[in-house]
N, C-alpha and C. Protein backbone atom coordinates (compact mmCIF):
# COMPACT_ATOMS: atom_id res chain seq x y z
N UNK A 1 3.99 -21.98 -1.49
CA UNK A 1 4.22 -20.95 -0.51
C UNK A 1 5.16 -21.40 0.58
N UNK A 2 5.17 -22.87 0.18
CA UNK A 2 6.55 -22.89 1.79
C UNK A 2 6.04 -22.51 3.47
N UNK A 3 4.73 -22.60 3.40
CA UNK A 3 4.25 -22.83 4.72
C UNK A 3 3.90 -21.05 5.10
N UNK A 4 4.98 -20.01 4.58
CA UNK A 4 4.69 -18.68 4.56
C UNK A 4 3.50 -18.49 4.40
N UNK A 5 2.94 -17.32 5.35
CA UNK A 5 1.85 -16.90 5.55
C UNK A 5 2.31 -15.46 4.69
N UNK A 6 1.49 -14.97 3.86
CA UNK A 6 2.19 -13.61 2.81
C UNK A 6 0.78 -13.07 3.18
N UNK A 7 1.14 -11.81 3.55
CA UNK A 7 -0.43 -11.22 4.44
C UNK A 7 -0.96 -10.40 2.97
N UNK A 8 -2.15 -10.72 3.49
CA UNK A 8 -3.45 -9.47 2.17
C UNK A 8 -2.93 -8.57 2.51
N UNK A 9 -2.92 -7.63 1.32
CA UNK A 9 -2.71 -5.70 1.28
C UNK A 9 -3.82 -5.32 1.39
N UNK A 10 -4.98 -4.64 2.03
CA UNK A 10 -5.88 -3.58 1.73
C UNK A 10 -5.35 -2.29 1.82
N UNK A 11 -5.29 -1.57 0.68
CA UNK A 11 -4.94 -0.06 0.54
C UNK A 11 -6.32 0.77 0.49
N UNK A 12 -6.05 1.20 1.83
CA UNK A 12 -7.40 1.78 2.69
C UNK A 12 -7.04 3.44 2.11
N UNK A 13 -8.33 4.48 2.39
CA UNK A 13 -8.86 5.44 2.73
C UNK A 13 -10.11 5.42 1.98
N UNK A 14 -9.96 7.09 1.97
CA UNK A 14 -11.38 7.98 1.25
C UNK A 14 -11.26 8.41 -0.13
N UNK A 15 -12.60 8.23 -0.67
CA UNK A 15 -12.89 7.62 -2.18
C UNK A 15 -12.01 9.22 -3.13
N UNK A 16 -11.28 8.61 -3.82
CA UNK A 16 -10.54 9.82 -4.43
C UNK A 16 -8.90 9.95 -3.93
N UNK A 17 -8.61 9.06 -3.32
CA UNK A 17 -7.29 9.08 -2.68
C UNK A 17 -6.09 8.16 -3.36
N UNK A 18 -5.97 7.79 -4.47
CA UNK A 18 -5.81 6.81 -5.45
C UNK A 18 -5.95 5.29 -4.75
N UNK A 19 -6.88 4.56 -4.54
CA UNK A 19 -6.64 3.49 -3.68
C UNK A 19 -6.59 2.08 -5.06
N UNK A 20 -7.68 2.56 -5.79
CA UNK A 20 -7.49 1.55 -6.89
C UNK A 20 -5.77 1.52 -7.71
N UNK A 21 -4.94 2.90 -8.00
CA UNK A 21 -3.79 2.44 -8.99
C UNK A 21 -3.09 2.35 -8.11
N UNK A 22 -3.06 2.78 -6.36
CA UNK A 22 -1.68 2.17 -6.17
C UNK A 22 -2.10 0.77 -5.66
N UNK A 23 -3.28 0.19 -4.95
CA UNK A 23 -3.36 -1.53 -5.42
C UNK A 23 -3.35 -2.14 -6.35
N UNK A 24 -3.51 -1.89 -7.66
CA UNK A 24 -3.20 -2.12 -8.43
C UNK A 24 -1.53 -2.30 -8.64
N UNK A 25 -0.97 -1.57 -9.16
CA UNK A 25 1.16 -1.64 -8.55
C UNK A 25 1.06 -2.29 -8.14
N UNK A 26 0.84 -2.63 -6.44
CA UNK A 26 1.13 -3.14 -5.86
C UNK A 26 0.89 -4.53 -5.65
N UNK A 27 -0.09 -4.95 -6.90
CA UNK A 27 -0.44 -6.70 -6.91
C UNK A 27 0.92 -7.00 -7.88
N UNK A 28 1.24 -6.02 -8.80
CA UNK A 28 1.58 -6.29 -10.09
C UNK A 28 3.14 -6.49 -8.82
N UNK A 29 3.69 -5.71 -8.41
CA UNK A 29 4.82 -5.59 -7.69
C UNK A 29 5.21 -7.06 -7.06
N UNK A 30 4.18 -7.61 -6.06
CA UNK A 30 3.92 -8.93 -5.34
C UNK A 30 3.93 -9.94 -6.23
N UNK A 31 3.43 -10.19 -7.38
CA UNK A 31 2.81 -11.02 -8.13
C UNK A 31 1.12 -11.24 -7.43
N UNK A 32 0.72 -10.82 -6.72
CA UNK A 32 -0.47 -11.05 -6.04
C UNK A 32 -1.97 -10.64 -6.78
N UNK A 33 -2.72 -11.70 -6.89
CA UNK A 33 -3.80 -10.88 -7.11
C UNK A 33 -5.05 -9.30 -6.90
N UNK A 34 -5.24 -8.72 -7.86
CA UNK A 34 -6.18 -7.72 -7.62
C UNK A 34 -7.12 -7.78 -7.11
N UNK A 35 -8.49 -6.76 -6.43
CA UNK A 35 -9.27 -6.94 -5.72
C UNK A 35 -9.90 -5.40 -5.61
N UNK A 36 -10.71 -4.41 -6.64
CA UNK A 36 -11.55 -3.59 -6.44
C UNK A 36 -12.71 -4.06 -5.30
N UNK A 37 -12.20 -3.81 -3.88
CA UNK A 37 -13.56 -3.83 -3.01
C UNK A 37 -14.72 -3.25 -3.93
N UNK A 38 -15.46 -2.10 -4.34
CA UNK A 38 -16.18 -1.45 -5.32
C UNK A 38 -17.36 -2.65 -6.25
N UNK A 39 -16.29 -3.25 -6.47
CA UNK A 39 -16.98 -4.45 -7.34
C UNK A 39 -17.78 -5.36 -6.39
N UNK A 40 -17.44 -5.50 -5.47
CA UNK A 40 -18.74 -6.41 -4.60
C UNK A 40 -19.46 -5.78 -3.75
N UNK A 41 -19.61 -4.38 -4.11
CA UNK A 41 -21.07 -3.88 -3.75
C UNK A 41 -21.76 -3.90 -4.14
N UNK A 42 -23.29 -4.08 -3.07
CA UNK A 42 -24.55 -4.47 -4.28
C UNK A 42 -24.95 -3.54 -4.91
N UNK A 43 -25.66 -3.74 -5.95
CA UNK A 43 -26.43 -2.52 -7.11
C UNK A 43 -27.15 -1.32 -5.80
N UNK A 44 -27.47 -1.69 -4.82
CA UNK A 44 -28.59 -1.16 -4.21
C UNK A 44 -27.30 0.19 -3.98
N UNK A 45 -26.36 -0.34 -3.05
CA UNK A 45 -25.29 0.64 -2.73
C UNK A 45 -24.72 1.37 -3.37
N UNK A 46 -24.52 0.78 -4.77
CA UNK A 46 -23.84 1.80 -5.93
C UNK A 46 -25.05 2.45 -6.36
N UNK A 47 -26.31 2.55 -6.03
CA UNK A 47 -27.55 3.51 -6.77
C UNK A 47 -27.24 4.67 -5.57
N UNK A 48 -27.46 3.92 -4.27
CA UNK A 48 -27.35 4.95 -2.90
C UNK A 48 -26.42 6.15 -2.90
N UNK A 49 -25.13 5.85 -3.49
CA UNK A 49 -23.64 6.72 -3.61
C UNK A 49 -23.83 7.59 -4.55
N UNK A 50 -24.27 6.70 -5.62
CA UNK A 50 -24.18 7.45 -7.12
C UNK A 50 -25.61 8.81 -7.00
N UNK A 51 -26.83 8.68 -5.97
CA UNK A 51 -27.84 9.35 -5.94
C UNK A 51 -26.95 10.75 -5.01
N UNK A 52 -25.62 10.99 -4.33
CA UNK A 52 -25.23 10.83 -3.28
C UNK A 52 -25.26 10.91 -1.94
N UNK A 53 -26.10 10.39 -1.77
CA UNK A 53 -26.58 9.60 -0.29
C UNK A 53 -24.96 8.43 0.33
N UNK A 54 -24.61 9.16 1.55
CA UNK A 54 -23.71 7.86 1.81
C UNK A 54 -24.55 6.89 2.63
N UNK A 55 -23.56 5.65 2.83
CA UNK A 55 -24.16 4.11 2.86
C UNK A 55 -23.85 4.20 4.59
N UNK A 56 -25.01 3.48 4.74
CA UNK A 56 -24.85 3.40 6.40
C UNK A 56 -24.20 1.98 6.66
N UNK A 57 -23.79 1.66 7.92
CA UNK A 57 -23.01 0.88 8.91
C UNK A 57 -24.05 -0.71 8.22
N UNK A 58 -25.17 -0.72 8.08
CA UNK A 58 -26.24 -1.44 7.90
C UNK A 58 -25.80 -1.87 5.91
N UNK A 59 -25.86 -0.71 5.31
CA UNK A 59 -25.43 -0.94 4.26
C UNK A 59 -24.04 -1.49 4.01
N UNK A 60 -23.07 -1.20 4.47
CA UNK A 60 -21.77 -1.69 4.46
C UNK A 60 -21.46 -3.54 4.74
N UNK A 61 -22.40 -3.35 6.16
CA UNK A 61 -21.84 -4.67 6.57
C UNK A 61 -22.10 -6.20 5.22
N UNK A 62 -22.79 -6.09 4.76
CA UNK A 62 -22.78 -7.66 3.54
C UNK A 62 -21.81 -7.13 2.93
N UNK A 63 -21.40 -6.01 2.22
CA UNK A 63 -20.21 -5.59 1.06
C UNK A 63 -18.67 -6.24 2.02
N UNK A 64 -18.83 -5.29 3.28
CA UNK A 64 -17.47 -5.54 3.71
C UNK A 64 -17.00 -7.22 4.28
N UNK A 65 -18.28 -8.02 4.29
CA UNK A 65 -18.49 -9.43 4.54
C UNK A 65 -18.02 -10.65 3.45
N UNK A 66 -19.16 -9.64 2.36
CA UNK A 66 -18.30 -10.38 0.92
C UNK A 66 -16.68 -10.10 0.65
N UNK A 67 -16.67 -9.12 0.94
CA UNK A 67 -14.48 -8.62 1.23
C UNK A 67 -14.39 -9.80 2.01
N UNK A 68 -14.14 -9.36 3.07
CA UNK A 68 -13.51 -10.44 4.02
C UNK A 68 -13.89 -12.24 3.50
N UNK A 69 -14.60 -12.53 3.08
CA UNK A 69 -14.84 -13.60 2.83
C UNK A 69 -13.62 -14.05 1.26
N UNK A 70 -13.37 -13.37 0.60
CA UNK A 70 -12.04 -13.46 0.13
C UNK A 70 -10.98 -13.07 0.23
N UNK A 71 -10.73 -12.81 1.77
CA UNK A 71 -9.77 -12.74 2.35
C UNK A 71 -9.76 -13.61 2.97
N UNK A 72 -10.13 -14.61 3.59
CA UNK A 72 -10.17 -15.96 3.89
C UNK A 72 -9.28 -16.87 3.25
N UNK A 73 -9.05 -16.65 2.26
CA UNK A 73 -8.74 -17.94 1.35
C UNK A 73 -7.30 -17.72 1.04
N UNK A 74 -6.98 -18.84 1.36
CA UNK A 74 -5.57 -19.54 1.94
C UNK A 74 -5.05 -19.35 0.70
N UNK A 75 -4.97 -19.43 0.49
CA UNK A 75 -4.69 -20.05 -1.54
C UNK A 75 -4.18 -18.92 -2.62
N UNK A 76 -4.93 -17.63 -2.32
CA UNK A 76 -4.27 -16.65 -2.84
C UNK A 76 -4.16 -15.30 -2.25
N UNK A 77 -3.05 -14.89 -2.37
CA UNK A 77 -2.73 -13.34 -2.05
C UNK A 77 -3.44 -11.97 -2.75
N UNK A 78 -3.94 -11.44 -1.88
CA UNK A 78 -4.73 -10.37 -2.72
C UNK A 78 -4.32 -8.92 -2.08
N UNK A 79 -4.17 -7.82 -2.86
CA UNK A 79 -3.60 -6.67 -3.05
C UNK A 79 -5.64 -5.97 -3.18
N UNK A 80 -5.75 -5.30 -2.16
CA UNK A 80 -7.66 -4.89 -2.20
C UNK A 80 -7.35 -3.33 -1.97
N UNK A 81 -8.07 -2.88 -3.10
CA UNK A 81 -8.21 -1.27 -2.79
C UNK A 81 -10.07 -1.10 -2.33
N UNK A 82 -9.98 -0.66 -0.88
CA UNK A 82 -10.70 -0.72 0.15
C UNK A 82 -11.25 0.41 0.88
N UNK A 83 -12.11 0.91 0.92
CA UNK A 83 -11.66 2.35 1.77
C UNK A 83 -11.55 1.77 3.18
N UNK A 84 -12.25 0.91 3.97
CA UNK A 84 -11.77 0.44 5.14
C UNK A 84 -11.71 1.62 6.33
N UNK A 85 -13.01 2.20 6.65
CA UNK A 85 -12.00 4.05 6.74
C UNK A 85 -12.47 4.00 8.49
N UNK A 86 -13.31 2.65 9.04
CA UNK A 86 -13.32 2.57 10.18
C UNK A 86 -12.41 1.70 10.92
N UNK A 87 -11.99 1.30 12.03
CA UNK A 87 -11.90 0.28 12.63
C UNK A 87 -12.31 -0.76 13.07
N UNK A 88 -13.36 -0.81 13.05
CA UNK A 88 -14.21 -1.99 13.19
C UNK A 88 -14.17 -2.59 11.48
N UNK A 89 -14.14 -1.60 10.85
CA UNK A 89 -14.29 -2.31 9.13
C UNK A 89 -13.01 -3.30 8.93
N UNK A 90 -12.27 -3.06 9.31
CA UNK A 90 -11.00 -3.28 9.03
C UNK A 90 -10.62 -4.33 10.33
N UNK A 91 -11.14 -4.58 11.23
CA UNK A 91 -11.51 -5.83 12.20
C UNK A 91 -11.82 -6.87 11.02
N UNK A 92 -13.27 -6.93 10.95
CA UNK A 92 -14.06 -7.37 9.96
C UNK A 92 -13.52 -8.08 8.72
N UNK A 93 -12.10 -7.03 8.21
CA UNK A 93 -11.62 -7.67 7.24
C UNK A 93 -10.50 -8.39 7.66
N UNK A 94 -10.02 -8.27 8.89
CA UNK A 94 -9.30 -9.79 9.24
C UNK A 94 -9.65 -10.32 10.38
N UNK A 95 -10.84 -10.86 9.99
CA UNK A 95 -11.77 -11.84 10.25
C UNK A 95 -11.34 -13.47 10.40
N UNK A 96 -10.95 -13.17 9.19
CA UNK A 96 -10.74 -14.61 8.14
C UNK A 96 -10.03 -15.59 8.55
N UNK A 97 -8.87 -15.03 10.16
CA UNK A 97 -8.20 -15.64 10.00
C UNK A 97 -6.32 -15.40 9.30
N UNK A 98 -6.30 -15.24 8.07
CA UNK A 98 -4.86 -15.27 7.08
C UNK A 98 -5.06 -13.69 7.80
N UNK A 99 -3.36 -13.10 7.64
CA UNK A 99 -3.05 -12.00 7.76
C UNK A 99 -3.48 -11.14 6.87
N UNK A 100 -3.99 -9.67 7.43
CA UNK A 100 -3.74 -8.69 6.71
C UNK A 100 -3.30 -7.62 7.33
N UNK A 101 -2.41 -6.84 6.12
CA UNK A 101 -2.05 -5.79 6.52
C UNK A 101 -3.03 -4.07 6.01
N UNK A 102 -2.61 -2.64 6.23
CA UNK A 102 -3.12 -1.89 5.85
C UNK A 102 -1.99 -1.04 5.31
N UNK A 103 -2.10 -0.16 3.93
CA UNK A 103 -1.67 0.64 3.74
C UNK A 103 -2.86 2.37 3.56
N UNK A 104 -2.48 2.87 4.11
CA UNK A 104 -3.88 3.93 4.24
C UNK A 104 -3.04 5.08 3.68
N UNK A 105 -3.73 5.54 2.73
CA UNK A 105 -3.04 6.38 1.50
C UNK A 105 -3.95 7.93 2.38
N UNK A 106 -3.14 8.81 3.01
CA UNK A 106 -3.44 9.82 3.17
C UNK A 106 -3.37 11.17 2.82
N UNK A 107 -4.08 12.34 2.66
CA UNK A 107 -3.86 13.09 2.37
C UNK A 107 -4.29 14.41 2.46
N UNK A 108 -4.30 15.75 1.88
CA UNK A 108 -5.33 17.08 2.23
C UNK A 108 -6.41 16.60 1.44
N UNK A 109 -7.78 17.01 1.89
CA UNK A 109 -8.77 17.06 1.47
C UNK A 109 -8.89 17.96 0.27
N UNK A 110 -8.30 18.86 -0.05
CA UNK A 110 -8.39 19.73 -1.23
C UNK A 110 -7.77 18.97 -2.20
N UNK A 111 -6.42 18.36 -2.28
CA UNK A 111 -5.34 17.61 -3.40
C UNK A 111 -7.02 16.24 -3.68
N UNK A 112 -7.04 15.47 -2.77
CA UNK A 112 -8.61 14.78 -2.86
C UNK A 112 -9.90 15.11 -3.40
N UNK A 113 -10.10 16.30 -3.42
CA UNK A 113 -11.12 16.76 -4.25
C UNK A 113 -10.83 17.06 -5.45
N UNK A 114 -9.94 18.18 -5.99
CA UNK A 114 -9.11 17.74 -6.98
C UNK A 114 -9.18 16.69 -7.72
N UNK A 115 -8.90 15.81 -7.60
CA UNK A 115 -8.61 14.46 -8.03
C UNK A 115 -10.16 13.84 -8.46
N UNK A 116 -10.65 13.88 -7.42
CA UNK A 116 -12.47 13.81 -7.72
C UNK A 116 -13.15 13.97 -8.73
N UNK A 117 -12.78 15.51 -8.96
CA UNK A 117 -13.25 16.13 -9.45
C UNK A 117 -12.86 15.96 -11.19
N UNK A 118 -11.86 15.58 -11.18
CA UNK A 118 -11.05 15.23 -12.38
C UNK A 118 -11.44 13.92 -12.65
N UNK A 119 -11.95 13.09 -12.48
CA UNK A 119 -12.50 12.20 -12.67
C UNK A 119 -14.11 11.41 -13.36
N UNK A 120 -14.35 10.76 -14.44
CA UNK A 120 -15.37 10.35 -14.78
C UNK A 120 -15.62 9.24 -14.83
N UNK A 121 -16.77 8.97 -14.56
CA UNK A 121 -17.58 7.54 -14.52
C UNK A 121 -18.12 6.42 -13.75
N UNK A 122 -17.25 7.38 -12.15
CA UNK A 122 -17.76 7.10 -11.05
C UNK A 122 -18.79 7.06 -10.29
N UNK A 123 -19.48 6.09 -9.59
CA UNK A 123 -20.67 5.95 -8.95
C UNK A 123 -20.28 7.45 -7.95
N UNK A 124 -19.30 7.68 -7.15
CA UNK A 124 -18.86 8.25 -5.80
C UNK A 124 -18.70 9.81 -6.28
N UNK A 125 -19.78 10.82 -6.23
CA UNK A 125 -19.40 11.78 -6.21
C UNK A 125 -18.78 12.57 -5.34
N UNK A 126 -17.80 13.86 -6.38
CA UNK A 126 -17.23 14.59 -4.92
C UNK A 126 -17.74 15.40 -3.98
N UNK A 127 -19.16 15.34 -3.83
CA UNK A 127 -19.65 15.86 -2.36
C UNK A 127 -20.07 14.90 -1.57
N UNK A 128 -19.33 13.62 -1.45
CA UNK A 128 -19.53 12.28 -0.55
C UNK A 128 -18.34 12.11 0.35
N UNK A 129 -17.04 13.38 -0.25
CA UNK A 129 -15.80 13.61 0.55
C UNK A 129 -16.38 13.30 1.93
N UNK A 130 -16.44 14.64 1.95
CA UNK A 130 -16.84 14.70 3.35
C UNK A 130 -17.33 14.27 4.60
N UNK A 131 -18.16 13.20 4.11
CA UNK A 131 -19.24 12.23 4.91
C UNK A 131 -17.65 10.92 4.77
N UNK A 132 -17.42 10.79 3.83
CA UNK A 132 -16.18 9.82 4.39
C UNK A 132 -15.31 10.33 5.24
N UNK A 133 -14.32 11.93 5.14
CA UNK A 133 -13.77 11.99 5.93
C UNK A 133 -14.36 11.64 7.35
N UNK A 134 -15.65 12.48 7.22
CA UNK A 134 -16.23 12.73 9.07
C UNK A 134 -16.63 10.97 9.19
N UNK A 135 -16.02 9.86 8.77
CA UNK A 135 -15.99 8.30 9.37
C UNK A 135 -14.97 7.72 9.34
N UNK A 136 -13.93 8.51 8.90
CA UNK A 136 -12.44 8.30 8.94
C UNK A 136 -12.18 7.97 10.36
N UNK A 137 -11.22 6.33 10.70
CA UNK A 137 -10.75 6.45 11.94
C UNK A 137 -9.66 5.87 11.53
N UNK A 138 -8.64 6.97 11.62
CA UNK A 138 -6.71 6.79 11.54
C UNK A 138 -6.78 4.86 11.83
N UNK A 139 -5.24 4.60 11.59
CA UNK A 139 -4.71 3.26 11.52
C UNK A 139 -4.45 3.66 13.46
N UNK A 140 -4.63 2.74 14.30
CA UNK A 140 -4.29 2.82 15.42
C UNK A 140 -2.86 2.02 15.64
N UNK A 141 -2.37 2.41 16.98
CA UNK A 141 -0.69 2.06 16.80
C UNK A 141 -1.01 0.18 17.22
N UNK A 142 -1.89 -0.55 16.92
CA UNK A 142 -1.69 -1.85 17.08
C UNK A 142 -2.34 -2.41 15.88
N UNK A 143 -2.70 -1.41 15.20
CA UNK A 143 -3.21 -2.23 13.60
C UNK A 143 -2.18 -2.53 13.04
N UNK A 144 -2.11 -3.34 12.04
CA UNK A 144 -1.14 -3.82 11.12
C UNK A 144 -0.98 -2.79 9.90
N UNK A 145 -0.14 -1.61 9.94
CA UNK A 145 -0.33 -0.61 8.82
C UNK A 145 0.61 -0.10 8.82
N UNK A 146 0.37 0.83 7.86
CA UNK A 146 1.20 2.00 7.18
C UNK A 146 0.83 3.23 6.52
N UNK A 147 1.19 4.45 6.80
CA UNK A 147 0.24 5.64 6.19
C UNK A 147 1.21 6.00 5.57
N UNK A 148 0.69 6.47 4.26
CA UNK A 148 1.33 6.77 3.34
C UNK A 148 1.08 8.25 2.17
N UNK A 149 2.02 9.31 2.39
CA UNK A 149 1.24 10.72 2.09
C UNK A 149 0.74 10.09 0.20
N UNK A 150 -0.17 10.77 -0.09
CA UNK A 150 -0.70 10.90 -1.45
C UNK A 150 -0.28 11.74 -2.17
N UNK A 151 0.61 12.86 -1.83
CA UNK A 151 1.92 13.71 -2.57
C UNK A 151 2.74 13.12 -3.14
N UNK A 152 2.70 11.81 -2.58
CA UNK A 152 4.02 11.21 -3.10
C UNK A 152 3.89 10.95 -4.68
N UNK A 153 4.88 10.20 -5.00
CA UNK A 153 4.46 9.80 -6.49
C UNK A 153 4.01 8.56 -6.42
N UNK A 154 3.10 8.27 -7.42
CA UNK A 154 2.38 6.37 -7.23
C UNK A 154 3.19 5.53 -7.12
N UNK A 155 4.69 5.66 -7.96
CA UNK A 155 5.24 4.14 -7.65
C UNK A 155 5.92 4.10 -6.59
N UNK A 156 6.35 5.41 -5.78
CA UNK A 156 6.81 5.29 -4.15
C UNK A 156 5.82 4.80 -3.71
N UNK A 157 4.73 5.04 -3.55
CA UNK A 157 4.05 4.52 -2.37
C UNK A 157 3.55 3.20 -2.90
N UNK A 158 3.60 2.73 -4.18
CA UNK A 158 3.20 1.08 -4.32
C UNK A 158 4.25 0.39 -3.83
N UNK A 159 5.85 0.77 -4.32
CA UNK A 159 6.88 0.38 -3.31
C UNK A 159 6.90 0.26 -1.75
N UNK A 160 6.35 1.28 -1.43
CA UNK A 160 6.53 1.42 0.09
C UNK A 160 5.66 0.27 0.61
N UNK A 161 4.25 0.54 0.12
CA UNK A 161 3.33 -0.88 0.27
C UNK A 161 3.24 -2.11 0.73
N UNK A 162 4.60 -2.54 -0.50
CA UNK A 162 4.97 -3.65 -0.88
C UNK A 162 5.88 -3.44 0.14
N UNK A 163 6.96 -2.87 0.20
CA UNK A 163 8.05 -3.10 1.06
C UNK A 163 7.76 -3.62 2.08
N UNK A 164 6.54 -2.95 3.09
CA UNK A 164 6.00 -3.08 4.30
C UNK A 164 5.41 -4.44 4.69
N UNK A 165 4.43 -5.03 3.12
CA UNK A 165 3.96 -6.00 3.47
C UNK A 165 4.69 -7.44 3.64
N UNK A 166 6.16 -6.74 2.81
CA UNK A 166 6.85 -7.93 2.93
C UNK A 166 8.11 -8.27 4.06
N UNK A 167 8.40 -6.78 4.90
CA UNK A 167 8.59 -6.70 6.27
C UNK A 167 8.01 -7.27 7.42
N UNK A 168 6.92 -7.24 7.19
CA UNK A 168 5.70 -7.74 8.02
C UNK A 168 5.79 -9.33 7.75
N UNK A 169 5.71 -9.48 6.44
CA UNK A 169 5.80 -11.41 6.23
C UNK A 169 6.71 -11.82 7.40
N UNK A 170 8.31 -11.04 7.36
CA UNK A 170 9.37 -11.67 7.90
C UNK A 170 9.35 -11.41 9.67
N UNK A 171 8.51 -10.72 10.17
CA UNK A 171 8.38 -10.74 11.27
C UNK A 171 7.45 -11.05 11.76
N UNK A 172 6.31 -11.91 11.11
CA UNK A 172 5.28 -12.48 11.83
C UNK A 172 5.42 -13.88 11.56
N UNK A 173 4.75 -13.95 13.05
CA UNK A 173 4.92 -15.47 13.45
C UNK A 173 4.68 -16.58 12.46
């Protein structure tokens, strides 16, 4: 790495917003490793969602702990599809120390349901929208981010992503 600090991607929002394929691109784009946040939630949380009951502040915090805790690590670059949909969550995940950045994939709630809805095999049903939007807190103008419409097409915005995160490399300290 040449001493370069190459900041984590979390590609943040609400469940249904493509956060898994455009992090996905976007590791493949970097060379950087993948990272389904999803996968290090406990069984308890994926029964809670999947019943759909959303997960409280209490439930979150070990999932978003185990995140951040591989974001820590010096050693490899990771591309995390995250919903991240508070500010404090997204504190939390640069925690660690190493940079991260945000890309927060936004969009109408209807194109999002849609998409939901078209979808099988998910713990996250689409009447859990909602309870995510109403915990949605925007990227603030001193977070490290980028919003990015969900109209777009996937490989613009895995580009854009990428572009950003690697803008960001060259202007941080």
């Amino acid at each position: 790495m040449g001493g370069e600090r190459r900041p984590h991607i979390v590609v943040m929002g609400v469940a249904g917003c493509g956060k898994t394929t455009i992090a996905r691109r976007v590791a493949e784009l970097l060379g950087a490793e993948f990272l389904d946040a999803d996968d290090l939630h406990s069984r308890a949380n994926i029964e809670k969602m999947a019943a759909g009951t959303p997960l409280t502040e209490a439930d979150r915090e070990p999932w978003l702990a185990a995140v951040a805790e591989r974001l820590a690590a010096r050693d490899t670059r990771y591309v995390v599809a995250c919903s991240a949909l508070r500010r404090r969550h997204r504190e939390l995940l640069r925690a660690g120390g190493e940079p991260v950045v945000f890309a927060h994939l936004h969009g109408p709630p209807e194109v999002i349901r849609a998409r939901m809805a078209q979808r099988s095999g998910h713990f996250m049903l689409p009447g859990m929208l909602d309870s995510q939007l109403a915990l949605l807190e925007p990227l603030e103008p001193d977070e490290p981010g980028i919003v990015l419409d969900i109209e777009s097409p996937p490989e613009q915005l895995a580009r854009a992503a990428a572009d950003f995160s690697n803008d960001y490399r060259k202007a941080a300290p």
